[in-house]
N, C-alpha and C. Protein backbone atom coordinates (compact mmCIF):
# COMPACT_ATOMS: atom_id res chain seq x y z
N UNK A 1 -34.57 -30.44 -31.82
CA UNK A 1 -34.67 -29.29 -30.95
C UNK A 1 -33.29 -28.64 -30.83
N UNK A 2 -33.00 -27.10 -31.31
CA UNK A 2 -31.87 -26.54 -31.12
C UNK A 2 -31.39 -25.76 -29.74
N UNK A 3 -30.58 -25.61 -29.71
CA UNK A 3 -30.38 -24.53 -28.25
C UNK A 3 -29.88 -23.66 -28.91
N UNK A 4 -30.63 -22.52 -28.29
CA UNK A 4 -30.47 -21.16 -28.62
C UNK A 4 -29.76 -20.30 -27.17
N UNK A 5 -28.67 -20.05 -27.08
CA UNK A 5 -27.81 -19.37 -26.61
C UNK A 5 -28.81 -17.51 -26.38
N UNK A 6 -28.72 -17.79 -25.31
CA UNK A 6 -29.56 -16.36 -25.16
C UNK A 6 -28.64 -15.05 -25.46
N UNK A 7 -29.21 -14.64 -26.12
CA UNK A 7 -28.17 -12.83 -26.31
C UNK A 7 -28.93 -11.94 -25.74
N UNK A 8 -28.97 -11.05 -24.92
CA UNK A 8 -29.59 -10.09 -24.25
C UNK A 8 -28.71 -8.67 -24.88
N UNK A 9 -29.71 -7.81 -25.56
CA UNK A 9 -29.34 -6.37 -26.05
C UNK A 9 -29.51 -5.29 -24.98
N UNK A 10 -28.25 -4.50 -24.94
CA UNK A 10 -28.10 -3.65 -24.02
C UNK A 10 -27.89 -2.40 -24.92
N UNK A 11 -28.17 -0.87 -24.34
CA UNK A 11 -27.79 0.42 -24.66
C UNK A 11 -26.00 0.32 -24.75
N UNK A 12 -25.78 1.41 -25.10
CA UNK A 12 -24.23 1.67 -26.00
C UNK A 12 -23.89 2.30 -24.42
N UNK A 13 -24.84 2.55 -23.66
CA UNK A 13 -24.18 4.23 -22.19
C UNK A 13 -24.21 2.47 -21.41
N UNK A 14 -24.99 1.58 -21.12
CA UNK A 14 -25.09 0.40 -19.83
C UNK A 14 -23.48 -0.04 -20.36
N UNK A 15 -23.07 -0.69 -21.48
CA UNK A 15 -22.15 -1.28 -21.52
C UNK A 15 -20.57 -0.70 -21.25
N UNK A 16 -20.75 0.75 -21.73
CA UNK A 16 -19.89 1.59 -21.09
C UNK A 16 -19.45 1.92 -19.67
N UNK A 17 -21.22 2.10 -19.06
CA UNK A 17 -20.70 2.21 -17.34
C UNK A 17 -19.98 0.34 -17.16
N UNK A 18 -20.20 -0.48 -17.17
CA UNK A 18 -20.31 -1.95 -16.99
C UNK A 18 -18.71 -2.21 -17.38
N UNK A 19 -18.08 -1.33 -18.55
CA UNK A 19 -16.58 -1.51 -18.89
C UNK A 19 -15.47 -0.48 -18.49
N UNK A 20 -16.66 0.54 -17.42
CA UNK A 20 -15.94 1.60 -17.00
C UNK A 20 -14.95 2.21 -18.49
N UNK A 21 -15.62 2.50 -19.80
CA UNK A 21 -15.22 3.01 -21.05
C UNK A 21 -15.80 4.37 -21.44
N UNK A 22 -15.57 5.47 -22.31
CA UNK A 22 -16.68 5.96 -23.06
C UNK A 22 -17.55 5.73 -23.52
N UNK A 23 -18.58 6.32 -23.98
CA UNK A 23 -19.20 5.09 -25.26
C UNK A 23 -19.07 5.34 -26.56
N UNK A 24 -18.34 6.82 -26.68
CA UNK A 24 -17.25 6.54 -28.16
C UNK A 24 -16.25 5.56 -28.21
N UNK A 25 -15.68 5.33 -27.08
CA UNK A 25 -14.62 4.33 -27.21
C UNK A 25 -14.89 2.92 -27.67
N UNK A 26 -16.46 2.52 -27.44
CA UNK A 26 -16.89 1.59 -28.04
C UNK A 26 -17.40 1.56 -28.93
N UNK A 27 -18.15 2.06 -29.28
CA UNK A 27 -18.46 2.86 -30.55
C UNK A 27 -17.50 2.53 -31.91
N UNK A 28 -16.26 3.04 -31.36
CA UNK A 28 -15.03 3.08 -32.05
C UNK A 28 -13.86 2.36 -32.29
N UNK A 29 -14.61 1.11 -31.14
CA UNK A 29 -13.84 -0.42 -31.35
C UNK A 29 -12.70 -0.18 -30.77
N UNK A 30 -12.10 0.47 -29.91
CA UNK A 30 -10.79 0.75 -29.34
C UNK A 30 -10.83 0.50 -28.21
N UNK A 31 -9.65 0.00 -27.29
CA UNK A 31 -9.45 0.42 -26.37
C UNK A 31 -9.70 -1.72 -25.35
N UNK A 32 -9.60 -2.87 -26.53
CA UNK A 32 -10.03 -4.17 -26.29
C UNK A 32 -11.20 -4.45 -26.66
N UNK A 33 -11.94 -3.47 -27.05
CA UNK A 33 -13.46 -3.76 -27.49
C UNK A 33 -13.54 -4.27 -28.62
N UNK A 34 -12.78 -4.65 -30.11
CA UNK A 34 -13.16 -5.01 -31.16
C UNK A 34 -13.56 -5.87 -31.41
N UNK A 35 -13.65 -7.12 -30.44
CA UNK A 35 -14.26 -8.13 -29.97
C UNK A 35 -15.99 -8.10 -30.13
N UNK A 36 -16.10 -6.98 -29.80
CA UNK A 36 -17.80 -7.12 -29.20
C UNK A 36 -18.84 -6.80 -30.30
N UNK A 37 -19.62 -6.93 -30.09
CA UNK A 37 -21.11 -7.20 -31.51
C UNK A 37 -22.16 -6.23 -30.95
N UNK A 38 -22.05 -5.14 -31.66
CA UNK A 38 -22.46 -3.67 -32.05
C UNK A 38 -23.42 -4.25 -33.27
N UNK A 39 -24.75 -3.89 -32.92
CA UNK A 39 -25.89 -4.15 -33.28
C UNK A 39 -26.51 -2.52 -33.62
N UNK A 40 -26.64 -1.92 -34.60
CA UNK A 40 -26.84 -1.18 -35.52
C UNK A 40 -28.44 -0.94 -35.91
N UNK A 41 -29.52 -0.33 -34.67
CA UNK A 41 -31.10 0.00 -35.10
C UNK A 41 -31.31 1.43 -35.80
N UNK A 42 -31.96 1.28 -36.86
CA UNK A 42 -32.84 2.84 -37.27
C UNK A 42 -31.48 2.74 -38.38
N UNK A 43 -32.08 4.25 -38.83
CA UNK A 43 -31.31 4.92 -39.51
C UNK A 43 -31.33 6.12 -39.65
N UNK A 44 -30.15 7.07 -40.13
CA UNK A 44 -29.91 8.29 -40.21
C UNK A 44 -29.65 8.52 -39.12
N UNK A 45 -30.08 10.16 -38.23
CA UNK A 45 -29.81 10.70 -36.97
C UNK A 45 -30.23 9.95 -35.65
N UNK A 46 -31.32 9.13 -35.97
CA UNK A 46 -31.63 8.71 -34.83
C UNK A 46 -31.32 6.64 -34.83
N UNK A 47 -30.41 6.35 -35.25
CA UNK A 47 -29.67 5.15 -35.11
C UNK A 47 -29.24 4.78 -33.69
N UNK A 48 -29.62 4.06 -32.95
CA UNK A 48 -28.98 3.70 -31.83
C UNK A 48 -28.18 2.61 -32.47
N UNK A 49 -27.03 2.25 -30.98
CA UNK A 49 -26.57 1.51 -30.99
C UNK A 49 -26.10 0.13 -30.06
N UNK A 50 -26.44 -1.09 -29.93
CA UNK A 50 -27.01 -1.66 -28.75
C UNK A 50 -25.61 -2.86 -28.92
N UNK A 51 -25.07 -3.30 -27.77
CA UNK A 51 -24.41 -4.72 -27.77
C UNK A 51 -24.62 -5.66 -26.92
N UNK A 52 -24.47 -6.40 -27.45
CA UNK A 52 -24.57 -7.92 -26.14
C UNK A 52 -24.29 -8.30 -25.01
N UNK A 53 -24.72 -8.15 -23.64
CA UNK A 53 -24.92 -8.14 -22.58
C UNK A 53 -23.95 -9.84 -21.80
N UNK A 54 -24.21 -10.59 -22.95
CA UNK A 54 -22.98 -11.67 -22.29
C UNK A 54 -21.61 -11.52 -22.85
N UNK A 55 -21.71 -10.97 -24.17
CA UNK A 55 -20.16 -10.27 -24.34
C UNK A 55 -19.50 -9.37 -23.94
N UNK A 56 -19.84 -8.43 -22.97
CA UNK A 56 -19.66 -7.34 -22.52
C UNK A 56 -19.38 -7.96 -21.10
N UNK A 57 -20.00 -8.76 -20.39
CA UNK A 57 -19.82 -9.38 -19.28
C UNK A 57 -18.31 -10.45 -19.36
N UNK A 58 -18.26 -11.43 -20.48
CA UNK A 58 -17.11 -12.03 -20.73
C UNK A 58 -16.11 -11.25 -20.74
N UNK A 59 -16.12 -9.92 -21.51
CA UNK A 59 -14.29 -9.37 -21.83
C UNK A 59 -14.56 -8.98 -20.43
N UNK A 60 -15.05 -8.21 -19.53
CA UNK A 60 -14.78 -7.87 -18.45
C UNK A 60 -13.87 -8.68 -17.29
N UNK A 61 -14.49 -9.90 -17.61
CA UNK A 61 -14.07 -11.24 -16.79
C UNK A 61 -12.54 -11.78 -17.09
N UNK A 62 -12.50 -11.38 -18.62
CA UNK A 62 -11.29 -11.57 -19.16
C UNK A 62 -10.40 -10.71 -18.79
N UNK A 63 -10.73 -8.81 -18.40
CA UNK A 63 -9.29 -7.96 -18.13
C UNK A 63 -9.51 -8.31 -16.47
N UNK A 64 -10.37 -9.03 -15.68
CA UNK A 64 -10.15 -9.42 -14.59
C UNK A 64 -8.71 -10.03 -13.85
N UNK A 65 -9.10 -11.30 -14.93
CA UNK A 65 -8.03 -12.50 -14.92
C UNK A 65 -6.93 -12.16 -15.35
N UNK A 66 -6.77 -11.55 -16.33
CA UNK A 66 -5.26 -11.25 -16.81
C UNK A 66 -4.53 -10.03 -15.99
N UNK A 67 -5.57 -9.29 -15.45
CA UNK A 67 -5.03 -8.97 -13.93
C UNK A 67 -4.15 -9.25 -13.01
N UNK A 68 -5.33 -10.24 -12.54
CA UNK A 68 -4.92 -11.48 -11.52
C UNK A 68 -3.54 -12.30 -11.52
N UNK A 69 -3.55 -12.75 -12.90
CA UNK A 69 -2.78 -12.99 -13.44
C UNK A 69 -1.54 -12.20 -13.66
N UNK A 70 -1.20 -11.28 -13.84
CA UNK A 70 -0.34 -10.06 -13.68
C UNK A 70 0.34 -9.98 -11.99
N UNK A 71 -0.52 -9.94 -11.23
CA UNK A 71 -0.43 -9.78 -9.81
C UNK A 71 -0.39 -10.99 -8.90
N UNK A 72 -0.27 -11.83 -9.54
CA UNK A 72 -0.42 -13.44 -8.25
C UNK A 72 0.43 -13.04 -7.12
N UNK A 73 0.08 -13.68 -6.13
CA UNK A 73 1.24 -13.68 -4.67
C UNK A 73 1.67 -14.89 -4.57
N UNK A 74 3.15 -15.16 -4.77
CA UNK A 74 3.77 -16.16 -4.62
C UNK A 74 4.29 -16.26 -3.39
N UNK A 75 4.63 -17.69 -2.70
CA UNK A 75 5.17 -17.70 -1.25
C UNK A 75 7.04 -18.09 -1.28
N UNK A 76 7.68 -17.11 -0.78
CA UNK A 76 8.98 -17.12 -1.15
C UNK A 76 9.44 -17.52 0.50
N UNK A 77 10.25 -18.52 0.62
CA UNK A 77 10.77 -17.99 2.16
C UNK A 77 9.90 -17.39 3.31
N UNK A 78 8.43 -17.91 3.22
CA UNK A 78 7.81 -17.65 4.32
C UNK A 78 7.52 -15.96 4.11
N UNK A 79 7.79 -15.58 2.99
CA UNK A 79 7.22 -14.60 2.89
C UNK A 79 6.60 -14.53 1.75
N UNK A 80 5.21 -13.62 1.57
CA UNK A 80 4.33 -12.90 0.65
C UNK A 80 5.21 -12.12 -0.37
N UNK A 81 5.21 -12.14 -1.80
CA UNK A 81 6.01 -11.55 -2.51
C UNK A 81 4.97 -11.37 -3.60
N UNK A 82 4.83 -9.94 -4.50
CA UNK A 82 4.15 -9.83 -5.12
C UNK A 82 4.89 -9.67 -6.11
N UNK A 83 4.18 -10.77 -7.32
CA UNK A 83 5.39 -10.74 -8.69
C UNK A 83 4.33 -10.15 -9.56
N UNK A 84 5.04 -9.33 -10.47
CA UNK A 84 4.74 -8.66 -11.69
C UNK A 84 5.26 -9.19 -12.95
């Protein structure tokens, strides 16, 4: 018995609002997205384009942390100091 890792397919406009991106920008692999798995239906003019709903959720989680990470509050002398 295998485990199958669920992939859930999303529209090219959901993953955009969800990365606060264009959806040329994803589209176009720019901008941290080259990561993500752009799934390619139809052909010619009417081709959509759909990506993965837990990868799109992960990098998000990822420019979270490295955020966070960016911004920690360290305790200096009884005081709050925000290091960059």
């Amino acid at each position: 018995m295998a485990l199958i890792r669920k992939r859930t397919l999303i529209k090219l406009c959901c993953a955009a609002a969800l990365l606060d991106l264009d959806e040329s920008t994803i589209r176009q692999q720019k901008c941290g997205t080259e990561n993500l798995t752009l799934i390619r239906r139809g052909s010619g003019k009417r081709q959509r384009v759909s990506a993965i709903l837990e990868e799109v959720i992960e990098l998000r989680s990822e420019w979270i942390e490295a955020e966070m990470k960016k911004r920690r509050v360290t305790d200096t002398k009884g005081k709050l100091q925000l290091v960059k």
